[in-house]
Protein backbone atom coordinates (compact mmCIF):
# COMPACT_ATOMS: atom_id res chain seq x y z
CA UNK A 1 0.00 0.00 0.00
CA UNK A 2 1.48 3.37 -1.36
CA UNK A 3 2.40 5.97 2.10
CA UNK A 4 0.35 9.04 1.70
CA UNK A 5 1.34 12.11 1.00
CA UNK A 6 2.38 14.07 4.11
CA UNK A 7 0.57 16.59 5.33
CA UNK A 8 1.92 20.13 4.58
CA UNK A 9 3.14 21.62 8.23
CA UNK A 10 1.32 24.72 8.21
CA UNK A 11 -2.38 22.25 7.70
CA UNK A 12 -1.96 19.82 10.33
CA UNK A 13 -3.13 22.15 13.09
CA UNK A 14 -6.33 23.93 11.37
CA UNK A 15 -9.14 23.51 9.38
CA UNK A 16 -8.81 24.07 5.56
CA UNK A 17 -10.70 24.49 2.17
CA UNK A 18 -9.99 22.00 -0.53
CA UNK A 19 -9.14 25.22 -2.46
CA UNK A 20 -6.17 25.67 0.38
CA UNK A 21 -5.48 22.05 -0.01
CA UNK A 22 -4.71 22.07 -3.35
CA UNK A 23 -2.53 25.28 -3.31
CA UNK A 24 -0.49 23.46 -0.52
CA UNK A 25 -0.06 20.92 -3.38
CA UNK A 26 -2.49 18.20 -1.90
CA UNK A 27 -4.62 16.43 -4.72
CA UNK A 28 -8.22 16.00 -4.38
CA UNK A 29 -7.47 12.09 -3.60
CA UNK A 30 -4.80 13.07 -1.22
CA UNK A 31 -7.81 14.74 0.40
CA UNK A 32 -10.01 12.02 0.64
CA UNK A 33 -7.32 10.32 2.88
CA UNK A 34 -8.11 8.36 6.12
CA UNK A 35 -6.19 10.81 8.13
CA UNK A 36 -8.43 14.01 6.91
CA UNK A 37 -11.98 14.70 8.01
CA UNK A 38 -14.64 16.40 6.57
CA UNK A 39 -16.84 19.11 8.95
CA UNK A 40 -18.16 20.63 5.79
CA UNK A 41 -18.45 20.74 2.06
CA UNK A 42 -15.27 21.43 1.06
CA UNK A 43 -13.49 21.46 4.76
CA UNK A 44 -10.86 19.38 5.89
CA UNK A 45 -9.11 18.90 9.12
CA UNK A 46 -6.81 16.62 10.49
CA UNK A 47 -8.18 13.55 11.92
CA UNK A 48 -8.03 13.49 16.16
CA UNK A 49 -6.16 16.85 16.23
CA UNK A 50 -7.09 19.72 18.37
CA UNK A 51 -8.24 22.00 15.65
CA UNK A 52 -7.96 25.53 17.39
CA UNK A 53 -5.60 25.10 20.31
CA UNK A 54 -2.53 25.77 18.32
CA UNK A 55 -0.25 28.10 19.74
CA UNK A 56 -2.03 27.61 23.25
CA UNK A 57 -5.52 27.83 24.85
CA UNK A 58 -8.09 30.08 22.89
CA UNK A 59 -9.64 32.29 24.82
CA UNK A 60 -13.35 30.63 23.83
CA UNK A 61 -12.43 27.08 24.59
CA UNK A 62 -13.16 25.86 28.06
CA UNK A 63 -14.31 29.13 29.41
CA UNK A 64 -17.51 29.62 26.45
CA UNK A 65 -17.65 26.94 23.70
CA UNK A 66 -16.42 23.33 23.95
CA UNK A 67 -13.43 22.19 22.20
CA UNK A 68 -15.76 20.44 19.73
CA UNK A 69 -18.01 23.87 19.33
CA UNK A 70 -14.59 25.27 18.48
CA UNK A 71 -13.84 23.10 16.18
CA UNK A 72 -16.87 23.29 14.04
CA UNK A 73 -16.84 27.19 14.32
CA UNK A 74 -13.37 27.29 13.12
CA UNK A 75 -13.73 25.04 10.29
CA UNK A 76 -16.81 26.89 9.16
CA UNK A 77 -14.91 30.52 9.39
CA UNK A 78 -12.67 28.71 6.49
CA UNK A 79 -15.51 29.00 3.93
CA UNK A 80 -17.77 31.69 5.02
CA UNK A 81 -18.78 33.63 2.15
CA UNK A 82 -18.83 37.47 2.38
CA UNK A 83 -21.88 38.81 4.73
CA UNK A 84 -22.00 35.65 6.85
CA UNK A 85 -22.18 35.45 10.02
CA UNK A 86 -22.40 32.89 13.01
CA UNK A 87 -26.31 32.97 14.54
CA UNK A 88 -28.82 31.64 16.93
CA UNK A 89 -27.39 29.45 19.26
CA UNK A 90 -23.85 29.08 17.69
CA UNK A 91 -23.48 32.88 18.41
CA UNK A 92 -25.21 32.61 22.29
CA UNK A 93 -22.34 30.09 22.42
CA UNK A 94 -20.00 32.15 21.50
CA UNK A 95 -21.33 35.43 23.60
CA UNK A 96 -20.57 32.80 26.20
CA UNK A 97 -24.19 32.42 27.29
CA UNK A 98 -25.02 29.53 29.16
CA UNK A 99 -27.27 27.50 27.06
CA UNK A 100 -29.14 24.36 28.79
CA UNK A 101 -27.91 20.69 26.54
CA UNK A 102 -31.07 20.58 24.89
CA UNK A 103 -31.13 23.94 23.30
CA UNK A 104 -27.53 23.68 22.14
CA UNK A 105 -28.37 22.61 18.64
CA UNK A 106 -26.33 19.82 18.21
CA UNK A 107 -23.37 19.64 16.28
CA UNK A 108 -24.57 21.50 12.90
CA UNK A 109 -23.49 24.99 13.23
CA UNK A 110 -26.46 28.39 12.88
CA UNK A 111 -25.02 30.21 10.17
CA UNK A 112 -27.16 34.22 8.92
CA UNK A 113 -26.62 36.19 6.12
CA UNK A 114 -28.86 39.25 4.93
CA UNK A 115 -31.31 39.53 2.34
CA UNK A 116 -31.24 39.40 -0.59
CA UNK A 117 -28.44 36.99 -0.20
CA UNK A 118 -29.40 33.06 -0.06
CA UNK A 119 -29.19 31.49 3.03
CA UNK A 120 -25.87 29.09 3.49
CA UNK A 121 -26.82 25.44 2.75
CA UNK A 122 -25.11 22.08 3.19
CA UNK A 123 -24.57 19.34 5.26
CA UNK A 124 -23.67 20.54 9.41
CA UNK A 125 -25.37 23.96 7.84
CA UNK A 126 -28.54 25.12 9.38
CA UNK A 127 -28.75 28.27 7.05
CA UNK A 128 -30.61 31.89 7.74
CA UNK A 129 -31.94 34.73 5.97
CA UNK A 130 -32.32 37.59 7.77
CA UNK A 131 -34.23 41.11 6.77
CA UNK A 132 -33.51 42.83 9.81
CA UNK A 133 -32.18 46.27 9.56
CA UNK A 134 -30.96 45.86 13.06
CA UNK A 135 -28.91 43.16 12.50
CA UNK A 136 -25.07 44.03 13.29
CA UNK A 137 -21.71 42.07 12.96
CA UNK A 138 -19.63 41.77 15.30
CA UNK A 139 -16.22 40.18 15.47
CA UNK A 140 -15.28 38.44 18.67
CA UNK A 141 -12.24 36.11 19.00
CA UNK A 142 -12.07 36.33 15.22
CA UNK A 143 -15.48 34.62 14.65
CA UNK A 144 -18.05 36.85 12.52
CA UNK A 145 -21.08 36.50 14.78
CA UNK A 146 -24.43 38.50 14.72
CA UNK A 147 -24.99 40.92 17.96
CA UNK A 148 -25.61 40.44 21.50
CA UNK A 149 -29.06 42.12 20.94
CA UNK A 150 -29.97 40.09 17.66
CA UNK A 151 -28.63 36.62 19.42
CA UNK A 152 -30.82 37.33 22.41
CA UNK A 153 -33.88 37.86 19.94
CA UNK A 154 -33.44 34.70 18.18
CA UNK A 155 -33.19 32.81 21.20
CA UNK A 156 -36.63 33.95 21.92
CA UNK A 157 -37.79 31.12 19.31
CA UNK A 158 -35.73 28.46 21.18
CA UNK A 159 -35.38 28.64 24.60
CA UNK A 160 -37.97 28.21 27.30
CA UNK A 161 -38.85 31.38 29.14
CA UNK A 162 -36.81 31.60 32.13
CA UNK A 163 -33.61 30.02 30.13
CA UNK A 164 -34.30 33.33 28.09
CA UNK A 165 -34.03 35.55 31.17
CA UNK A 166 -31.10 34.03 32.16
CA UNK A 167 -29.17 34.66 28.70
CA UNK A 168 -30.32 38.03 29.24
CA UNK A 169 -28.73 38.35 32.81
CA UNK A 170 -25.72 36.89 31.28
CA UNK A 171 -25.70 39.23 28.16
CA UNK A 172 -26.46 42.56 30.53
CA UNK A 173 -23.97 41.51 33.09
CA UNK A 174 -21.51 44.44 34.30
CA UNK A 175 -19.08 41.92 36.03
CA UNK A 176 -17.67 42.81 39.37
CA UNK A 177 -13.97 42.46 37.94
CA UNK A 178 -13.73 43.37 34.38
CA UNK A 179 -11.44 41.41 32.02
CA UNK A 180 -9.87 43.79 29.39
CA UNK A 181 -10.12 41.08 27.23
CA UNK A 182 -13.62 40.30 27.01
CA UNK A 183 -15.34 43.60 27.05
CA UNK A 184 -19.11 43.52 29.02
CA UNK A 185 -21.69 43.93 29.13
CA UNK A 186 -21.94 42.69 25.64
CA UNK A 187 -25.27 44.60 25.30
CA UNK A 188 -26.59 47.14 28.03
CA UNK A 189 -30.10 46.40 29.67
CA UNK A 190 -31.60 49.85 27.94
CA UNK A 191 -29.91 48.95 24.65
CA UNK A 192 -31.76 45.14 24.58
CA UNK A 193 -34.99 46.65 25.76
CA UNK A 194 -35.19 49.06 22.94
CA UNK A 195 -34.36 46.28 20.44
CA UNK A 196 -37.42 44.07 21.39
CA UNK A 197 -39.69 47.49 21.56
CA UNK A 198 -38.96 47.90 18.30
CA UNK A 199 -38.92 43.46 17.73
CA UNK A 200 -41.29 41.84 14.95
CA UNK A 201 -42.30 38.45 13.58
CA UNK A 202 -40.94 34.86 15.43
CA UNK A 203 -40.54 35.02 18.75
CA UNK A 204 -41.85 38.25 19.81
CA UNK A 205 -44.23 37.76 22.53
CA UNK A 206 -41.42 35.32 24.38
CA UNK A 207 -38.94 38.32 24.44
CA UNK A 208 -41.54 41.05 25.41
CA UNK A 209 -42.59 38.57 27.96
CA UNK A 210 -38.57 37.77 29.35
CA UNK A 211 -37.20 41.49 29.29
CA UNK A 212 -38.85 42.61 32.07
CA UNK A 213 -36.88 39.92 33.87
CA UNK A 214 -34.05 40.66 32.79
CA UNK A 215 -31.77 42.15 35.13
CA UNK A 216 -27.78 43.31 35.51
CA UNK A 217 -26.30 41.39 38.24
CA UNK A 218 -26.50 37.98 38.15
CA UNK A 219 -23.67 35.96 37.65
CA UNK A 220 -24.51 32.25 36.17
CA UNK A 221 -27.45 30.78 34.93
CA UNK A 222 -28.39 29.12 38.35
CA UNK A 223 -28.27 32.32 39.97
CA UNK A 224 -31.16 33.67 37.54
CA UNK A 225 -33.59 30.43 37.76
CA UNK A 226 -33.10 30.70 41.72
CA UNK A 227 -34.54 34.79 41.60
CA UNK A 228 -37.59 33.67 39.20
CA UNK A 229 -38.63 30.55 41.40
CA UNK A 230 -38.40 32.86 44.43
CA UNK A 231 -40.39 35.48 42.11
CA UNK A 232 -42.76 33.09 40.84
CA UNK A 233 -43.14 31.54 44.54
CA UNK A 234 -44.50 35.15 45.23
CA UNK A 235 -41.73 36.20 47.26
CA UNK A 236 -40.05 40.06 46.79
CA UNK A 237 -37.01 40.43 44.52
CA UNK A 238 -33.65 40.66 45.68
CA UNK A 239 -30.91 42.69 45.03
CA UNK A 240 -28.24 40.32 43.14
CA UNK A 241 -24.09 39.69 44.08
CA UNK A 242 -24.22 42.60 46.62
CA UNK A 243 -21.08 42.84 48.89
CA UNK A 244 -22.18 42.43 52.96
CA UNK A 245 -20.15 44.41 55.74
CA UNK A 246 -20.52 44.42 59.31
CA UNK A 247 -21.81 47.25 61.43
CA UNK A 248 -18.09 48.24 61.98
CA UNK A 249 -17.42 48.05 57.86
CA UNK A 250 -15.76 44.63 57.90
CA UNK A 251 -16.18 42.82 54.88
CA UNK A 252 -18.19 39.86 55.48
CA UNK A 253 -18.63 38.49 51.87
CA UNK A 254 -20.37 39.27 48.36
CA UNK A 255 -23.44 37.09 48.15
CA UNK A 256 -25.70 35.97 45.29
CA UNK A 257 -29.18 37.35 46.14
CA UNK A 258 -30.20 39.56 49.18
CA UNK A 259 -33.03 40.78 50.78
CA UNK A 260 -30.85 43.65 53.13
CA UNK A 261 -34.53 44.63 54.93
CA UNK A 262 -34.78 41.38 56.68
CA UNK A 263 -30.89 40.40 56.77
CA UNK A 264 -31.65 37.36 54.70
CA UNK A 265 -29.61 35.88 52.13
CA UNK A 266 -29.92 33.50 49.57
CA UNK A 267 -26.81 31.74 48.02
CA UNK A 268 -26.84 29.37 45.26
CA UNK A 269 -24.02 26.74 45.92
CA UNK A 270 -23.19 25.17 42.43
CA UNK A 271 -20.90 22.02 42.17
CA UNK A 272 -17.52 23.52 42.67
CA UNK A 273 -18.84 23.22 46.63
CA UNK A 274 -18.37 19.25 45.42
CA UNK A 275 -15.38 19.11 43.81
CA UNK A 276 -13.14 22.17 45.45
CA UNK A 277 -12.35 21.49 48.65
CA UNK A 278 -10.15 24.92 49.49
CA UNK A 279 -13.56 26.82 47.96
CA UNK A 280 -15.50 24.88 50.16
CA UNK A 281 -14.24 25.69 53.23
CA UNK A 282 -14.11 29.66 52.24
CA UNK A 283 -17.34 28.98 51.63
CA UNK A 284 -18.24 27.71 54.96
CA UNK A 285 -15.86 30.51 56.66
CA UNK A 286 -17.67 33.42 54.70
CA UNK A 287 -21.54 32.01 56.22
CA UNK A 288 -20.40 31.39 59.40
CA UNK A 289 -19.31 35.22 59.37
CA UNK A 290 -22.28 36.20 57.98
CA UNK A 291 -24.36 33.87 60.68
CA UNK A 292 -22.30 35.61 63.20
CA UNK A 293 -23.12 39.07 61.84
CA UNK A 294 -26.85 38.67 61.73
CA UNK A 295 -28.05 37.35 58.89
CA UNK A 296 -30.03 34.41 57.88
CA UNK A 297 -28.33 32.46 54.90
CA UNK A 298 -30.49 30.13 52.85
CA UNK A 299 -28.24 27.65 50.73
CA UNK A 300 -30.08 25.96 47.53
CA UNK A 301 -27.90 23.39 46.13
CA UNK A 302 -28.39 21.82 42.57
CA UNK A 303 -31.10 19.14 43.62
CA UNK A 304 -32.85 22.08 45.40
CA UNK A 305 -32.80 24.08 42.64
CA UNK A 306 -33.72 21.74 39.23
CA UNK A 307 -35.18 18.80 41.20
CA UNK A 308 -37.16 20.82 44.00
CA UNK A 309 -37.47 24.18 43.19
CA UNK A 310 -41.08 24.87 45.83
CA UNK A 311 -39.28 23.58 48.32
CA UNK A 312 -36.60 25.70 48.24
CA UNK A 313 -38.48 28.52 47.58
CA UNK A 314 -40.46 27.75 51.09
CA UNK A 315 -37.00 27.25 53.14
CA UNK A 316 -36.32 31.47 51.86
CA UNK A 317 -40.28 32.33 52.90
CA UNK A 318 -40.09 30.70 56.29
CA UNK A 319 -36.55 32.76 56.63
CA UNK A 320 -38.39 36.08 55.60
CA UNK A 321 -41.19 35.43 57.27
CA UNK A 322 -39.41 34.65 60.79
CA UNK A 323 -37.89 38.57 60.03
CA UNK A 324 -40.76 39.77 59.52
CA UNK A 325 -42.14 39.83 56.28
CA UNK A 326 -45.42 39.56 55.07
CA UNK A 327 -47.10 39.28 51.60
């Protein structure tokens, strides 16, 4: 059996076109090899390489999009045709909002381009026409992908309302400690409000119906379904990641929801309690200061939260209630 053709250095870490192939001086049977793949029409990549981490970790990998997601997006970029753009849930994914699995999409990748232009077909493709005026492009981490405002919009078709409302906390978020390289918020709370005032067609009533949710301050998705079960439960709203001192100005900690009339706290504990044990115990020091200080601390852990969610909400009434509050 004849050995292949090596692989030109400067392909083996990255997606590329057949076009790219052949200029590298690959033939188009040298490109139907065992050791290439095929994403897309036209696409090849080395077989079990880490497309994208070249050169070190990207920036999106890990902390937004999955290696795979990464992959996909990457090989895509390498045939996008002028005016395209990354949409729908590809682009939440890479805004970095946290999608639940079943809304992810799968592995075909949401592709836009504007009208007149046709929609992008093929296999992996799921292809969009969009007539928007309002439609922008942004480039982030050197993927084309449609706005913070527009993404939000057309997740209004997908996503079950309060999985909307907690994009929208994560695309409205002013973080606590800004990273210079990932500017936020990626859309302001005014700017996103205008945009579905002014919203028509699919998906309409779901994001007139989740912006007045929508709030600046919370800082993961469990965060935001914790605030609207306590909402929906018909309990008041807190204020979101506010930092707690003692009566003598001590910092005490910076906690995930508050209600600072009754001295009652709610924190979500995610599963880094679990697996972390040196977070764990700061953890445990920073509520046992805030016990000590006053304050009532209510902790909902996952189960609480996506397998009991009434319950939960009734352990944070009997707390407000036993300070005082009343419907």
């Amino acid at each position: 059996m004849p050995r292949l053709v090596q692989i030109p250095p400067q392909l083996l870490d990255q997606p590329f076109t057949v076009a790219t192939g052949r200029a590298a001086g690959l033939s188009n049977d040298r490109m139907l090899g065992p050791d290439l793949e095929s994403p897309f029409y036209a696409v090849r990549w080395p077989r079990d390489q880490a497309v994208g981490k070249a050169g070190g970790p990207h920036p999106l990998v890990d902390g937004f999009l999955t290696l795979a997601e990464h992959r996909l997006c990457a090989a895509y970029r390498t045939k996008m045709g002028a005016g395209q753009f990354f949409s729908h849930t590809t682009a939440a994914r890479i805004w970095g909002v946290p999608l639940p699995r079943d809304s992810r999409g799968g592995a075909d990748v949401h592709v836009s381009t504007r009208a007149p232009s046709v929609a992008p077909r093929g296999r992996g493709v799921v292809g969009h026409r969009l007539g928007g005026r309002d439609v922008l492009i942004r480039n982030r981490f050197d993927f084309a992908v449609a706005d913070a405002a527009t993404t939000w919009c057309q997740l209004a078709e997908l996503l079950r309302h309060d999985d909307l409302v907690a994009a929208g906390d994560h695309l409205v978020l002013t973080p606590a400690l800004l990273d210079p390289g990932d500017i936020r918020p990626h859309v302001s709370l005014a700017e996103l409000t205008a945009r579905v005032a002014g919203l028509s067609g699919r998906g309409v009533r779901a994001a007139r119906r989740a912006i007045v949710s929508v709030r600046d301050g919370a800082e993961s998705r469990p965060e935001s379904l914790v605030r609207l079960a306590l909402i929906r439960a018909g309990l008041p709203e807190p204020e979101l990641n506010i930092d707690i001192r003692s009566a003598e100005g001590i910092f005490l900690g910076r906690c995930d929801m508050v209600y600072r009339r009754w001295r009652v706290i709610v924190e979500y504990d995610g599963d880094q309690h679990r697996t972390d044990t040196g977070q764990y115990e700061k953890d445990i020091g920073r509520v046992d200061r805030l016990i000590a200080a006053g304050w009532i601390v209510v902790r909902i852990r996952m189960q609480g939260l996506f397998g009991g969610s009434v319950a939960s909400a009734a352990r944070v009434e009997a707390a407000l209630r036993s300070r005082g509050w009343r419907p």
